[in-house]
Protein backbone atom coordinates (compact mmCIF):
# COMPACT_ATOMS: atom_id res chain seq x y z
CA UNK A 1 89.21 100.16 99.65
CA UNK A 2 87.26 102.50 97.93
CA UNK A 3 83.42 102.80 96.67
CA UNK A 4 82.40 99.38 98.47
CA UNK A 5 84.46 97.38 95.93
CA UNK A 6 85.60 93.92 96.95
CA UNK A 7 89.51 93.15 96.50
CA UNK A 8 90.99 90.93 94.19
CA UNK A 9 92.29 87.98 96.85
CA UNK A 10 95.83 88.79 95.54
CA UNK A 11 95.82 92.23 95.88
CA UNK A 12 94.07 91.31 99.77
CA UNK A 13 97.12 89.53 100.49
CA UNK A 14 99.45 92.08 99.29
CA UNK A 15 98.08 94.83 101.27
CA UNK A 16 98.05 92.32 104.64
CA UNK A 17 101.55 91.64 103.91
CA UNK A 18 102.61 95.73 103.54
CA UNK A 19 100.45 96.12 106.54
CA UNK A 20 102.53 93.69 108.44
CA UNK A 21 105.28 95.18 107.51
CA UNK A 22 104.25 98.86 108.55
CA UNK A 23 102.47 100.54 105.91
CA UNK A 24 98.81 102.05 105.62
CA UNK A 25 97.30 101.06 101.63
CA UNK A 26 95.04 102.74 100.00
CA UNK A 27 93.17 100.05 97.41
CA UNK A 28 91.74 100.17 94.03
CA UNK A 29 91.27 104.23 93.87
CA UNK A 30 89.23 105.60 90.23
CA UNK A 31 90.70 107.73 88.37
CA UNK A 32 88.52 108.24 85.37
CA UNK A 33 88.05 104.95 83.74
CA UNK A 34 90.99 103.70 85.51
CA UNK A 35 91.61 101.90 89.02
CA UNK A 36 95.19 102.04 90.80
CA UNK A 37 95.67 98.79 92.50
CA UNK A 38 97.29 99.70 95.52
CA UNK A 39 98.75 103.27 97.37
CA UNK A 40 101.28 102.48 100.09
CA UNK A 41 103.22 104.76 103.00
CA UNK A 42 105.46 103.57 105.83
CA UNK A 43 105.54 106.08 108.24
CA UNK A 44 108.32 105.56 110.08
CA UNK A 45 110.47 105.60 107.08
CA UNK A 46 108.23 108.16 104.41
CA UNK A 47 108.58 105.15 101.67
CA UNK A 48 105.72 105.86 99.37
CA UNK A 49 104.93 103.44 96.98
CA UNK A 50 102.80 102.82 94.18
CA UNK A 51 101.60 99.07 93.11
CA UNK A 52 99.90 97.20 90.69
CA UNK A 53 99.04 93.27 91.03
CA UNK A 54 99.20 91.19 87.88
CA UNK A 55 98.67 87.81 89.41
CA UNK A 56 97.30 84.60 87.93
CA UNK A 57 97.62 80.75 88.55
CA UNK A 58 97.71 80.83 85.09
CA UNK A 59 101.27 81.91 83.22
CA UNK A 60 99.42 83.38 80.65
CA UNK A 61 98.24 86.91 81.22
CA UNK A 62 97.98 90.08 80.12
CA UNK A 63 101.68 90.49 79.84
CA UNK A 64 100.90 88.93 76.32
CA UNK A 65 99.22 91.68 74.89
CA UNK A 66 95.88 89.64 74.18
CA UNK A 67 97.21 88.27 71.31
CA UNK A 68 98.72 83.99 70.97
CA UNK A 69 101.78 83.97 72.94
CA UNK A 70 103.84 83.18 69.28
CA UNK A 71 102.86 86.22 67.70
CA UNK A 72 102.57 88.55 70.64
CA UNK A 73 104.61 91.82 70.09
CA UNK A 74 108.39 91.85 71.56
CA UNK A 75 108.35 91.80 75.50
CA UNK A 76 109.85 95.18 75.86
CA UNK A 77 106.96 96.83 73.97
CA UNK A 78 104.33 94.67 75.90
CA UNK A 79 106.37 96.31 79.21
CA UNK A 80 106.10 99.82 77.77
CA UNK A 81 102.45 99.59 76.71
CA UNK A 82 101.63 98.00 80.35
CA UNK A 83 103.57 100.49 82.19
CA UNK A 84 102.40 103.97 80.26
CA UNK A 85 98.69 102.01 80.99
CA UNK A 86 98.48 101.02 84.65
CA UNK A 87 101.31 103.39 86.03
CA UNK A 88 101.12 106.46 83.96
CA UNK A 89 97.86 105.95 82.71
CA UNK A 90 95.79 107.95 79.92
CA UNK A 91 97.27 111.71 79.00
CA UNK A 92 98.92 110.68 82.87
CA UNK A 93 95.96 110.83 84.61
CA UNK A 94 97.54 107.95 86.88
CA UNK A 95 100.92 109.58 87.92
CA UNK A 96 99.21 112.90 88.32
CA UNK A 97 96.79 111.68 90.60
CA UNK A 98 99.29 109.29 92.80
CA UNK A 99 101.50 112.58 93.07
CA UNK A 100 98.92 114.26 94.07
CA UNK A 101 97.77 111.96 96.85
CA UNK A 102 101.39 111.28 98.08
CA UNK A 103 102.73 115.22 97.82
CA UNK A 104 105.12 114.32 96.05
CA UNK A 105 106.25 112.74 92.62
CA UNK A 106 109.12 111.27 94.18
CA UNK A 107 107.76 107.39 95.10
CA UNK A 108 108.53 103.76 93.77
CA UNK A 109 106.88 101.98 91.71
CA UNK A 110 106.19 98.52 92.10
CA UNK A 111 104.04 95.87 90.11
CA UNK A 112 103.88 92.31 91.92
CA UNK A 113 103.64 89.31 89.53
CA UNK A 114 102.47 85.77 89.54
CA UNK A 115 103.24 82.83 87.53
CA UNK A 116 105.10 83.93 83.80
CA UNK A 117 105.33 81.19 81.06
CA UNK A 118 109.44 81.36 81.54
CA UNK A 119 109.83 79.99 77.49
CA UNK A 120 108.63 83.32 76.29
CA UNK A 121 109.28 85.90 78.75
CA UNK A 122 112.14 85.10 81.46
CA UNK A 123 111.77 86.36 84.83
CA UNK A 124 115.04 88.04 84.71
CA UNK A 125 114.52 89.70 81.45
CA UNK A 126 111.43 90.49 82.19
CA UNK A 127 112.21 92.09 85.45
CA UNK A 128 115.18 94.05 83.36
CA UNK A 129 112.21 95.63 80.99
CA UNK A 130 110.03 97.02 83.66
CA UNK A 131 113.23 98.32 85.68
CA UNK A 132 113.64 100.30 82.58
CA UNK A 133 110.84 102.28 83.10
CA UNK A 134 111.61 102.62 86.65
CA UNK A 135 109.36 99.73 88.37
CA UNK A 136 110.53 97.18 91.04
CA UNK A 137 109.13 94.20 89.80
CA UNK A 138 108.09 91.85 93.34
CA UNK A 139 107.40 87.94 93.01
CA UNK A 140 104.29 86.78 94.42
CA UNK A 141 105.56 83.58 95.96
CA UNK A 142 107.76 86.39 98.09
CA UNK A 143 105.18 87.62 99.55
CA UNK A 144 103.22 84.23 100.23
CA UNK A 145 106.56 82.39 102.20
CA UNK A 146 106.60 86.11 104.49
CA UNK A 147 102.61 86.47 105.54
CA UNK A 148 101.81 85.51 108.69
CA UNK A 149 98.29 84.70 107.89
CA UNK A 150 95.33 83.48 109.06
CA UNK A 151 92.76 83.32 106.70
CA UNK A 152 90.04 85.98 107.28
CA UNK A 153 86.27 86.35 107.05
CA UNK A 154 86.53 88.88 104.36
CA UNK A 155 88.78 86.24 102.02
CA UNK A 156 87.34 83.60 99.63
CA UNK A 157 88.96 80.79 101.15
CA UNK A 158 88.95 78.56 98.38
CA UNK A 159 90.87 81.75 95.57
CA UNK A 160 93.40 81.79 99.11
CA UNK A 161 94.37 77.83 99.28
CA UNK A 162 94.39 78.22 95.42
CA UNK A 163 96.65 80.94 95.52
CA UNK A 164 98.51 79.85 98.34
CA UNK A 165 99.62 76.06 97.00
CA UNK A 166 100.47 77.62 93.76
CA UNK A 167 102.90 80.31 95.27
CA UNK A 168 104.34 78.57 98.17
């Protein structure tokens, strides 16, 4: 974590689960105006990865564009615009920085995603989109059947059993 700022509860459990499984996170670094969600390394293995958590109870997010889900723009431009934002960020601010921090501009990209409203944007499709532009796209009930959790101090209980009955 950087500058004192508390963690979204999703994005807590996300880093607990890489850290189970090996990696050291880096959470919600600035760059400019910008915040990346989530820096990961393994290691043992060098896997360097790059995350952003889009993660709602609610099926209707940002992957809508803002607009009413009927007259929201085509999915794969709502992919493009979210990927050049949160991974590539403005005049690449984003992927220069992350390259910068890993050595190298040779890591994945992944974005972890809660609930989507499957009539307008199918998980599958959807998933097809963002591999397009080169991101592994990660469900969030995935990650809530593998932790191995007990529910810290640090964690508003209540956004955890909210979380965690939705996702299970």
């Amino acid at each position: 974590m950087t500058n004192g700022d508390l963690m979204e509860p999703s994005e807590e459990l996300v880093t607990i689960w890489l850290n189970q499984n090996g990696f050291f996170t880096l959470n919600n670094w600035k760059v400019g105006g910008q915040e990346i969600d989530l820096l990961a390394w393994n290691p043992k293995t060098n896997k360097k990865q790059h995350y952003e958590i889009q993660v709602s109870v609610n099926p209707v997010g940002s992957f809508f564009g803002g607009a009413k889900i009927t007259t929201a723009p085509p999915l794969s431009q709502r992919v493009k615009t979210y990927f050049e934002s949160k991974f590539e960020g403005k005049n690449k601010r984003i992927a220069t920085k992350v390259t910068e921090i890993f050595g190298t501009a040779k890591y994945e990209k992944v974005l972890v995603v809660g609930l989507l409203n499957e009539t307008y944007d199918p998980y599958k499709r959807f998933r097809q989109e963002f591999r397009k532009h080169g991101v592994k796209v990660i469900d969030f009930k995935k990650i809530i059947k593998e932790l191995n959790i007990k529910r810290t101090r640090y964690m508003d209980a209540r956004r955890y059993i909210q979380l965690e009955r939705c996702f299970r």
